[in-house]
C-alpha atoms as a PDB file:
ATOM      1  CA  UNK A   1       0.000   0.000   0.000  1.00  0.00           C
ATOM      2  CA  UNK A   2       1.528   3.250  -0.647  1.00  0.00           C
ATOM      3  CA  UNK A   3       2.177   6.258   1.008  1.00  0.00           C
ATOM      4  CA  UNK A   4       0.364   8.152  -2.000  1.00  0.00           C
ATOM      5  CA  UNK A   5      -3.011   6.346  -1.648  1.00  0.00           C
ATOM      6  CA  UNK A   6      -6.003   8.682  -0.983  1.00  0.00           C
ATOM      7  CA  UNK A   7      -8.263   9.059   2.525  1.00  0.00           C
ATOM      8  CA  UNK A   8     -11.235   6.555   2.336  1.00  0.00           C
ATOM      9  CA  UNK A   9     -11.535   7.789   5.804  1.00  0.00           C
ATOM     10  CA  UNK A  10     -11.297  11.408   7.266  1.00  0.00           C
ATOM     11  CA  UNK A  11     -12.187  12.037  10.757  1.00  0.00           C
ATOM     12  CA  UNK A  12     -11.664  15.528  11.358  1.00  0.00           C
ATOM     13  CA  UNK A  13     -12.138  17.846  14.523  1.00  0.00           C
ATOM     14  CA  UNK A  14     -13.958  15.140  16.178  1.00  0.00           C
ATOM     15  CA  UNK A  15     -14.852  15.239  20.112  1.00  0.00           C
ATOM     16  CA  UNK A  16     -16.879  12.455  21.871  1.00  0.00           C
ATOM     17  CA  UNK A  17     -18.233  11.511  24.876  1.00  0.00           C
ATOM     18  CA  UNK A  18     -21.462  10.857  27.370  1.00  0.00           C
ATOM     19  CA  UNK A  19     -23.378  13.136  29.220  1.00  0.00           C
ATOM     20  CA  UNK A  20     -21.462  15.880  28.729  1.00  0.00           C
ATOM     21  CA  UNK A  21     -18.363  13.894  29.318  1.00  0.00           C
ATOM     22  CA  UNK A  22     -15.481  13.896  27.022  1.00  0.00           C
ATOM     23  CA  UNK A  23     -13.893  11.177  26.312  1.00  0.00           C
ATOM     24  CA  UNK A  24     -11.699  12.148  23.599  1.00  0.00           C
ATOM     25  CA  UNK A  25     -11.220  15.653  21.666  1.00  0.00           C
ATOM     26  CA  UNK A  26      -9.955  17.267  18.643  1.00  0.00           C
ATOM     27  CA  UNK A  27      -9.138  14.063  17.386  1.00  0.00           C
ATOM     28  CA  UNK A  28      -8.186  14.406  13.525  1.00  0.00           C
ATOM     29  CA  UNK A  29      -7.170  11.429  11.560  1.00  0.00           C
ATOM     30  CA  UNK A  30      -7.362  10.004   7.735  1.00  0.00           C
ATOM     31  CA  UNK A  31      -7.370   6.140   7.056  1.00  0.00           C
ATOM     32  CA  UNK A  32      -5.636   5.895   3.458  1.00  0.00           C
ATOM     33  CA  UNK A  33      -7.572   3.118   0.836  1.00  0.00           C
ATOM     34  CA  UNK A  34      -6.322  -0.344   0.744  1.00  0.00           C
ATOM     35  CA  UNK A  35      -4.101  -0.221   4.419  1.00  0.00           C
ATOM     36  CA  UNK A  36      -4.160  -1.654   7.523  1.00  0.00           C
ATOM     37  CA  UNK A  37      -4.777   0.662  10.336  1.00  0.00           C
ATOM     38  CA  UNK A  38      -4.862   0.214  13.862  1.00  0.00           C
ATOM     39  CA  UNK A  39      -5.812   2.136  16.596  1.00  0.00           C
ATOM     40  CA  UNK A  40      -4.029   1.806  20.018  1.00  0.00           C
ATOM     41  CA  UNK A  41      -3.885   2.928  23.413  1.00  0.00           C
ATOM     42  CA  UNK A  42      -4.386   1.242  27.379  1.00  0.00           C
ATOM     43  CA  UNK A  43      -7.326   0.547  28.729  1.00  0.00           C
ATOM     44  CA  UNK A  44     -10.128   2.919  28.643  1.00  0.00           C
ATOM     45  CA  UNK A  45      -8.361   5.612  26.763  1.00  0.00           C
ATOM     46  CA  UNK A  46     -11.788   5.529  23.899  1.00  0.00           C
ATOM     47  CA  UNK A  47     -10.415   3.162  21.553  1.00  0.00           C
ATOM     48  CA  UNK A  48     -13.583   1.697  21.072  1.00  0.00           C
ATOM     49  CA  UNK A  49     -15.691   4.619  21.660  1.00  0.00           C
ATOM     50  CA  UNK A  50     -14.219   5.864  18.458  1.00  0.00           C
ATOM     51  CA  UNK A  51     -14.613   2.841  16.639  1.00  0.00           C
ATOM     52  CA  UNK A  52     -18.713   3.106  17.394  1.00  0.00           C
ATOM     53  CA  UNK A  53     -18.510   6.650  15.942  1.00  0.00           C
ATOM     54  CA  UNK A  54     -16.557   5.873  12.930  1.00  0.00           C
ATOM     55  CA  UNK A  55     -19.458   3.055  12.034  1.00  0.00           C
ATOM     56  CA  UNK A  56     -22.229   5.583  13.029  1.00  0.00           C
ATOM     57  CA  UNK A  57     -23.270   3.879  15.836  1.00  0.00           C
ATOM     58  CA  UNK A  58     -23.140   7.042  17.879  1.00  0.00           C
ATOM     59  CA  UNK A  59     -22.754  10.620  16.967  1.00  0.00           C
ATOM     60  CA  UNK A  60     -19.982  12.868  18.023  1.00  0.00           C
ATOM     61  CA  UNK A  61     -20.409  15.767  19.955  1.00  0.00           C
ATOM     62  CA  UNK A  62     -18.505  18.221  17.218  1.00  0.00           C
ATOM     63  CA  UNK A  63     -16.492  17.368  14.232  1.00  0.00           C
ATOM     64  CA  UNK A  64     -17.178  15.149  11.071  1.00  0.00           C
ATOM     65  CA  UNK A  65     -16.675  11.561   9.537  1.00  0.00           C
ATOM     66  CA  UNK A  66     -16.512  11.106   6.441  1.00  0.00           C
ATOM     67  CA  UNK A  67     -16.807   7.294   5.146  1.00  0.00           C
ATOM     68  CA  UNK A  68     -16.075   6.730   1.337  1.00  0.00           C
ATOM     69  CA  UNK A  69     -16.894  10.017   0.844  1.00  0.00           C
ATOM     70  CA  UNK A  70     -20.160  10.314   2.951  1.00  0.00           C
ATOM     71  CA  UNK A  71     -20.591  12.110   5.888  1.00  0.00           C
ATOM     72  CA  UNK A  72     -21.653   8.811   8.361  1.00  0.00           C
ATOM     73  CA  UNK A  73     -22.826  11.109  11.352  1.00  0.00           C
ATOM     74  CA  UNK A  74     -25.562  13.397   8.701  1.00  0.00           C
ATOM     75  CA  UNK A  75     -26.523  10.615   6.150  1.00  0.00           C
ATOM     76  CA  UNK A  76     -29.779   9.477   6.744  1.00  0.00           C
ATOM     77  CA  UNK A  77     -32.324   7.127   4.488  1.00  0.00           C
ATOM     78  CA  UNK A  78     -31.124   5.449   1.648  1.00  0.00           C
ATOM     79  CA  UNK A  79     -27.773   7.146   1.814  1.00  0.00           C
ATOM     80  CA  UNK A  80     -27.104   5.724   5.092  1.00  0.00           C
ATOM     81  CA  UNK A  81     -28.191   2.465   3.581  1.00  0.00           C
ATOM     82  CA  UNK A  82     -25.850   2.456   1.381  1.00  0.00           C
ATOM     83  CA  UNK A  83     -22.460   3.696   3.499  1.00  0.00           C
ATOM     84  CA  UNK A  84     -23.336   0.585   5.695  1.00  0.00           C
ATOM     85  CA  UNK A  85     -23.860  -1.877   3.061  1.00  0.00           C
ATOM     86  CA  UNK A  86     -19.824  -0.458   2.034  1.00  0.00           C
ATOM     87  CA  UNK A  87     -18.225  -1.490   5.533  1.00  0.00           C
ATOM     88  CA  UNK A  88     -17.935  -4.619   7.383  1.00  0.00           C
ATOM     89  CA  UNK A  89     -17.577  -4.836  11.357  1.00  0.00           C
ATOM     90  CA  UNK A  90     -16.793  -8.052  13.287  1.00  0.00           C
ATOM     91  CA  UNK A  91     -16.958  -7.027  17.355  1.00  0.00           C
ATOM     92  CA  UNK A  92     -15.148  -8.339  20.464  1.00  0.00           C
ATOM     93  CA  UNK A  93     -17.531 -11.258  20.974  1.00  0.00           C
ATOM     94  CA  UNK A  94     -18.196 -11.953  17.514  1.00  0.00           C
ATOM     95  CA  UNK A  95     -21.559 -10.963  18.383  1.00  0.00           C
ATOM     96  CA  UNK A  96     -23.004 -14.258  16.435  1.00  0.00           C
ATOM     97  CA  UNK A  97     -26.948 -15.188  17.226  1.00  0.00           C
ATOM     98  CA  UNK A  98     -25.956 -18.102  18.850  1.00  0.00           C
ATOM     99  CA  UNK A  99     -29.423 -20.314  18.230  1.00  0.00           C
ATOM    100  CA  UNK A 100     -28.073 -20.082  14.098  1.00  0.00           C
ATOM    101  CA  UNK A 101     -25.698 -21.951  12.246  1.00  0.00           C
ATOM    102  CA  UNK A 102     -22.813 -19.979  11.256  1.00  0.00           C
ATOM    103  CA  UNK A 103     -24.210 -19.529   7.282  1.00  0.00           C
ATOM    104  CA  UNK A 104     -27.461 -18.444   9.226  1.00  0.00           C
ATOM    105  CA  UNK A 105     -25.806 -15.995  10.650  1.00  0.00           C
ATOM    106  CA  UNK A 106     -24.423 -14.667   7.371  1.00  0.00           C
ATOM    107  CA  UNK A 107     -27.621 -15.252   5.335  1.00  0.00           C
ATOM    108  CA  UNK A 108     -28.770 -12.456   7.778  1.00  0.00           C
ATOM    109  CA  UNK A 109     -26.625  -9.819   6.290  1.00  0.00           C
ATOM    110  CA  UNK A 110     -27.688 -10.613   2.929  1.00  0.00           C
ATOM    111  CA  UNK A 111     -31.531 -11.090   4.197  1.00  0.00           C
ATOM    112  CA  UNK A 112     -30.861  -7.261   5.248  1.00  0.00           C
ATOM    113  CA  UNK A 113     -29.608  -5.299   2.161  1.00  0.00           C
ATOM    114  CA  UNK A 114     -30.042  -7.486  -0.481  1.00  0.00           C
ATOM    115  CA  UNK A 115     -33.495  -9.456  -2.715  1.00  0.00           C
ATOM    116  CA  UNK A 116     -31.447 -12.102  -3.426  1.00  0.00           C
ATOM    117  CA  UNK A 117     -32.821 -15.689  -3.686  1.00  0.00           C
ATOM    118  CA  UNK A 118     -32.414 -17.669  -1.104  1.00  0.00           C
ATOM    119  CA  UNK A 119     -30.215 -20.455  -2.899  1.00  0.00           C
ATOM    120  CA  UNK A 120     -28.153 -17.489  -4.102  1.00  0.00           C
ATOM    121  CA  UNK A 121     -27.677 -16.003  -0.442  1.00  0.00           C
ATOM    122  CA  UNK A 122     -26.228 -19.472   0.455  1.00  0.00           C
ATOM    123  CA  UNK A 123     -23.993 -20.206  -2.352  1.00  0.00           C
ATOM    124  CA  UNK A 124     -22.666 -16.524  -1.198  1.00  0.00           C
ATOM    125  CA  UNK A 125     -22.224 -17.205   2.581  1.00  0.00           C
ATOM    126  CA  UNK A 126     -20.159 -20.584   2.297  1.00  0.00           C
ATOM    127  CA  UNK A 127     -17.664 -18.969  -0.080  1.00  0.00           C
ATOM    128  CA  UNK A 128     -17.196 -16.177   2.839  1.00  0.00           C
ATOM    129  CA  UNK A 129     -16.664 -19.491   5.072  1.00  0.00           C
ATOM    130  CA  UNK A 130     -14.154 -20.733   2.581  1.00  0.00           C
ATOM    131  CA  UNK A 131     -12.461 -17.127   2.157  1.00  0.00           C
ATOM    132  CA  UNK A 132     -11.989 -17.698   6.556  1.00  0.00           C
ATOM    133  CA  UNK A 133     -10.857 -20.958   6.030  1.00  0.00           C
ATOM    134  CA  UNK A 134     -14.039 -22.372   7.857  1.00  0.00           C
ATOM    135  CA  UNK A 135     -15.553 -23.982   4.749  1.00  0.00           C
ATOM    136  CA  UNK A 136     -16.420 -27.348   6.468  1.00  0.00           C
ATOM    137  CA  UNK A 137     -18.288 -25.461   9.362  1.00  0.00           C
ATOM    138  CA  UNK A 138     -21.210 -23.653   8.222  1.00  0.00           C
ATOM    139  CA  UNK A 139     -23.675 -26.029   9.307  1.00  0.00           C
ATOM    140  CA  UNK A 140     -22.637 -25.559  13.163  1.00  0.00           C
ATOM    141  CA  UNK A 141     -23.828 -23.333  15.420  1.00  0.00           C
ATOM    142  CA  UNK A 142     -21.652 -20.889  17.254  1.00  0.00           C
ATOM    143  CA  UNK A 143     -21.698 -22.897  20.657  1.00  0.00           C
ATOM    144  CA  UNK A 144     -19.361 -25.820  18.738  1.00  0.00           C
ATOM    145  CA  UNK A 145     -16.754 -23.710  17.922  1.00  0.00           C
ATOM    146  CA  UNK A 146     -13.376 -22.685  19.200  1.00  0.00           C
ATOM    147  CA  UNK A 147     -12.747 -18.544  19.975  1.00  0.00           C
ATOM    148  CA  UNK A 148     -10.648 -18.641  17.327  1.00  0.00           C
ATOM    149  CA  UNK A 149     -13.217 -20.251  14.738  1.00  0.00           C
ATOM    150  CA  UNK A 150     -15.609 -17.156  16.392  1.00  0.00           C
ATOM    151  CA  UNK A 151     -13.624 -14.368  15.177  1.00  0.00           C
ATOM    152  CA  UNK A 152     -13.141 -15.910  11.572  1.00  0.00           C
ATOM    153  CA  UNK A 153     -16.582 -16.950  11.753  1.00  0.00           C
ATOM    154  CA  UNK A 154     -17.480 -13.499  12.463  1.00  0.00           C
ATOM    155  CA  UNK A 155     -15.045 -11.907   9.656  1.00  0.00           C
ATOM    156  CA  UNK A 156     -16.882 -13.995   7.261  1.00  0.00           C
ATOM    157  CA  UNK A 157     -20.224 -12.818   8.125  1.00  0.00           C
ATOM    158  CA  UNK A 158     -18.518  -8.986   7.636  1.00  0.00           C
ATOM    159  CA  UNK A 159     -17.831  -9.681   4.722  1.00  0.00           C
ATOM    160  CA  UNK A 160     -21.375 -10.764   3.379  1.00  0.00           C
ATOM    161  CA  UNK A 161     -21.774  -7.340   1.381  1.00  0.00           C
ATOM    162  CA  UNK A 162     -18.019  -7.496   0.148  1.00  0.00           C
ATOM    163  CA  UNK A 163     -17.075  -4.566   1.642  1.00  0.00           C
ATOM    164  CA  UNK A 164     -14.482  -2.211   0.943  1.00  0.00           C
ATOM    165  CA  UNK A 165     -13.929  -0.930   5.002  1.00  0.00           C
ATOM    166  CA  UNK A 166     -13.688  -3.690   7.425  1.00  0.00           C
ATOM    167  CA  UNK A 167     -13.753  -2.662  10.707  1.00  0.00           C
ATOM    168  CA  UNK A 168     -12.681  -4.962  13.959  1.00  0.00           C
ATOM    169  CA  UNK A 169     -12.820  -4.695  17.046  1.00  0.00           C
ATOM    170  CA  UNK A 170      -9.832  -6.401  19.388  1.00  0.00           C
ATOM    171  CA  UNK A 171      -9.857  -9.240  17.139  1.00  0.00           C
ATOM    172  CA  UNK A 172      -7.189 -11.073  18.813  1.00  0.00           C
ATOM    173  CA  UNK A 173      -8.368 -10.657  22.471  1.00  0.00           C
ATOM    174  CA  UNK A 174      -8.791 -14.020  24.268  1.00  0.00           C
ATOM    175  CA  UNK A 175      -7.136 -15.930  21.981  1.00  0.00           C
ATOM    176  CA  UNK A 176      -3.607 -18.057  22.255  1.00  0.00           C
ATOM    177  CA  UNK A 177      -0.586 -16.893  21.148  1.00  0.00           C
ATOM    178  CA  UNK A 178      -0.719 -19.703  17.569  1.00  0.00           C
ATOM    179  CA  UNK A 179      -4.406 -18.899  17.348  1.00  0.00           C
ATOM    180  CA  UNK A 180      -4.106 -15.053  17.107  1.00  0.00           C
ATOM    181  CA  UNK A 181      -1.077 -15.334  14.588  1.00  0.00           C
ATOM    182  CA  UNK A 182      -3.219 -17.674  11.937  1.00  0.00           C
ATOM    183  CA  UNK A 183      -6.099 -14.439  12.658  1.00  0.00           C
ATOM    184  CA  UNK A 184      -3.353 -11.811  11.903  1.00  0.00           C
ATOM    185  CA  UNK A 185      -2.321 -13.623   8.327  1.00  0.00           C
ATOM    186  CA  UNK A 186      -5.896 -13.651   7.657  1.00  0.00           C
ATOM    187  CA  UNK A 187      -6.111 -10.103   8.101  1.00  0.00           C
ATOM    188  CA  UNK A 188      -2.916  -9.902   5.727  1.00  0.00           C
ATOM    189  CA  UNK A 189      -3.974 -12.063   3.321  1.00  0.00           C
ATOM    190  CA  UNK A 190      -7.428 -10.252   3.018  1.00  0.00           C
ATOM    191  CA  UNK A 191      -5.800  -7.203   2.726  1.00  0.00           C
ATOM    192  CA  UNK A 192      -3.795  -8.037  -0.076  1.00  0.00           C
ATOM    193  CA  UNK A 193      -6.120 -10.458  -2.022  1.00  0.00           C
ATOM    194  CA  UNK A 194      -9.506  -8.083  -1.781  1.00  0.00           C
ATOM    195  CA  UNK A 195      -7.563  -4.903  -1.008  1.00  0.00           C
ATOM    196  CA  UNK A 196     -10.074  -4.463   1.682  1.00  0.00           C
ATOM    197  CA  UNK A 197      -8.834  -1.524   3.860  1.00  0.00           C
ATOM    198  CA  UNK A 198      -9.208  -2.275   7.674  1.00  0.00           C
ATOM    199  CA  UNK A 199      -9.379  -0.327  10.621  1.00  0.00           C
ATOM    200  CA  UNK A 200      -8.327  -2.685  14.172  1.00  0.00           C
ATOM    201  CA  UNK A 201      -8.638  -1.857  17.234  1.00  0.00           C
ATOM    202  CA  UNK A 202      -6.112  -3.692  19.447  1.00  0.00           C
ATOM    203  CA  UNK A 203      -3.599  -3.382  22.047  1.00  0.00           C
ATOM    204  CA  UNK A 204      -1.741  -6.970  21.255  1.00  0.00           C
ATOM    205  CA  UNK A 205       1.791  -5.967  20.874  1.00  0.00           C
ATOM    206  CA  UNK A 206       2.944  -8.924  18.349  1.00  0.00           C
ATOM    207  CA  UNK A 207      -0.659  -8.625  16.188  1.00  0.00           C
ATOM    208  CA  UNK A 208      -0.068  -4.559  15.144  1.00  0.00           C
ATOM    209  CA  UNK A 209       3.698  -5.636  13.973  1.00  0.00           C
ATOM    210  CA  UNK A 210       2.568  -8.075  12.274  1.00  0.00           C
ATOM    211  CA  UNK A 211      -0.192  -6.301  10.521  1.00  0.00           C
ATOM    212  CA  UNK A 212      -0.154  -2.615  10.776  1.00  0.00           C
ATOM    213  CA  UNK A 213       0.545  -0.331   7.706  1.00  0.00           C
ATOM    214  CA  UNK A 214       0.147   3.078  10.308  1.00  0.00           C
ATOM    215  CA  UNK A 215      -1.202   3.452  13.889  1.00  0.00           C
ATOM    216  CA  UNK A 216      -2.532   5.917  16.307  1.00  0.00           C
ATOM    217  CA  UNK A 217      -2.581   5.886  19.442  1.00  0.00           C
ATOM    218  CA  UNK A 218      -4.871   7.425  21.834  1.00  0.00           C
ATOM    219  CA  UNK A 219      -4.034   8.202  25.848  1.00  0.00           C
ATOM    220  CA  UNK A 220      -6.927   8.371  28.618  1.00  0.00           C
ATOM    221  CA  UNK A 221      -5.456  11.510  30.493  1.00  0.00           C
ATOM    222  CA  UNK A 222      -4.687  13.422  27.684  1.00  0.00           C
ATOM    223  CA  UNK A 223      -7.772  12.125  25.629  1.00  0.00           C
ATOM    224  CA  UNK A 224      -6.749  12.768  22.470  1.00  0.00           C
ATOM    225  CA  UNK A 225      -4.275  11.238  19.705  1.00  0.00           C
ATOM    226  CA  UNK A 226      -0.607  11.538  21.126  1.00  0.00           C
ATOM    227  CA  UNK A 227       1.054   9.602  18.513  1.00  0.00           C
ATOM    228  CA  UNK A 228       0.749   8.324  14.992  1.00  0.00           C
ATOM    229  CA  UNK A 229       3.005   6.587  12.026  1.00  0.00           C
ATOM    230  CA  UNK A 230       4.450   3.339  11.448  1.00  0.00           C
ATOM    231  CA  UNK A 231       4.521   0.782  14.310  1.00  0.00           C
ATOM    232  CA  UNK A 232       8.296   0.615  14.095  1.00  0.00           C
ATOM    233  CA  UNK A 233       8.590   4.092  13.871  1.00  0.00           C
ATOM    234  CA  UNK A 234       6.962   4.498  17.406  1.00  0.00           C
ATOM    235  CA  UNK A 235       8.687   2.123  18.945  1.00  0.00           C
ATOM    236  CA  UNK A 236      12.294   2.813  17.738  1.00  0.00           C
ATOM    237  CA  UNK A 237      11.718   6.763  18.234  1.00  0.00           C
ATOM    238  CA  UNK A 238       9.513   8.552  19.680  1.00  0.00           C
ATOM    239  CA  UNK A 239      10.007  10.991  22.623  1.00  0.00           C
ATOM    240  CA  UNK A 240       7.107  10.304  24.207  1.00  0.00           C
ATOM    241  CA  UNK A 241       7.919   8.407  27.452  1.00  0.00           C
ATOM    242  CA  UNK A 242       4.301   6.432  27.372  1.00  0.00           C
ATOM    243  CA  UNK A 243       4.084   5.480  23.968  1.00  0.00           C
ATOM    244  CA  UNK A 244       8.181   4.166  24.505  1.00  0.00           C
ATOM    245  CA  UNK A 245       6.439   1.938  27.677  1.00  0.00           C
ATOM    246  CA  UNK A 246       3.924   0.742  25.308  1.00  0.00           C
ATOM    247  CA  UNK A 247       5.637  -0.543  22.666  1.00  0.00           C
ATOM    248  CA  UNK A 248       8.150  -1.647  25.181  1.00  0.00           C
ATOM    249  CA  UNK A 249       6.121  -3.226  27.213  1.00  0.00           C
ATOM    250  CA  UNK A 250       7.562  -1.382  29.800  1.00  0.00           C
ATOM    251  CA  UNK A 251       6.058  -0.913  33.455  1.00  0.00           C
ATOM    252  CA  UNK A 252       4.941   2.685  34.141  1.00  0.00           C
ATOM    253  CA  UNK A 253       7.291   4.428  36.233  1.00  0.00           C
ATOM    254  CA  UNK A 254       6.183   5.485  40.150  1.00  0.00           C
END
């Protein structure tokens, strides 16, 4: 992915929060087409809270973001429709409806934005199994398989609509060490084979160096962005004593 690619995302001036209570502000950002971008930071610095904005699951208190060109937090009616039916998000959880099988669950999506036939919806959701590497599984149901088999389970049902934004949320968390690897060359693969840009938010050391094109990273006393660029780049200089701890796995200092 090159350094020349254009913004497919642009969050600009954005503050958010609850109840009159920031949680992060000024926060100004793009996400460039085709690369992998994560977004860092301890716990409870509003990783997450920013992740629900950027899908338009909540609306910021100022600022705008703008998704393939629309403006997620003013689009309403069929435009809205049709931002959403561009992106892909797979959650913590995996957030699968645990009393359908797994091409149930992905049948959904399609049952959602599309008229397709039934047959046709089917065909589609067990080539998204295969594309996971879970082609022999889509007649289980979420309860018989491994965490690891959740999260690709739940990539393949983001990816129903074959979108171009895929959006995931601590993908690797609760996983083992071999587990969350195979999940990061997925991401890699996907990335280079559908040139699906995707936006992760993670705090698993070994997963953003092995997948990150750029990262930001987010602090919960200043809350806003206090550093961004390549992994490596952070790691091996910045002059920011927390962000060295980070990606140093440092303890903070009393």
């Amino acid at each position: 992915m090159g350094s020349d690619a254009l913004p497919i995302i642009q969050v600009s001036d954005v503050t958010v929060g609850y109840d009159h209570q920031i949680v992060l502000k000024d926060v100004t950002f793009e996400v460039r087409a085709g690369e992998v971008f994560c977004i860092l930071g301890g716990s409870g610095c509003g990783k997450s809270t920013l992740l629900k904005h950027m899908i338009g699951l909540h609306r910021p208190m100022t600022g705008s973001i703008l998704v393939d060109g629309t403006d997620i937090v003013s689009a309403e009616g069929e435009e809205r429709r049709a931002l959403l039916g561009r992106i892909g998000v797979a959650y913590q959880n995996g957030a699968l409806f645990g009393s359908m099988t797994l091409i149930e669950n992905i049948c959904l999506v399609l049952e959602e934005f599309t008229s397709l036939p039934r047959q046709a919806m089917q065909t589609i959701a067990r080539m998204k199994m295969k594309v996971v590497g879970l082609q022999d599984a889509g007649d289980r149901m979420p309860s018989e398989l491994s965490g690891g088999m959740r999260k690709r389970a739940a990539i393949a049902r983001a990816l129903a609509l074959d979108p171009k934004i895929l959006f995931l949320d601590e993908p690797s968390a609760g996983l083992d060490p071999i587990t969350a690897a195979q999940l990061d060359d997925l991401i890699v693969e996907l990335s280079q084979t559908l040139k699906i840009t995707f936006v992760i938010v993670t705090h698993e050391l070994a997963s953003i160096f092995a997948v990150a094109d750029r990262v930001i990273m987010l602090d919960k006393e200043r809350r806003t962005i206090i550093a961004r660029g390549a992994p490596e780049e952070l790691r091996d200089r910045s002059d920011d004593p927390w962000v060295r701890q980070f990606f140093h796995r440092q303890a903070a200092l009393a």
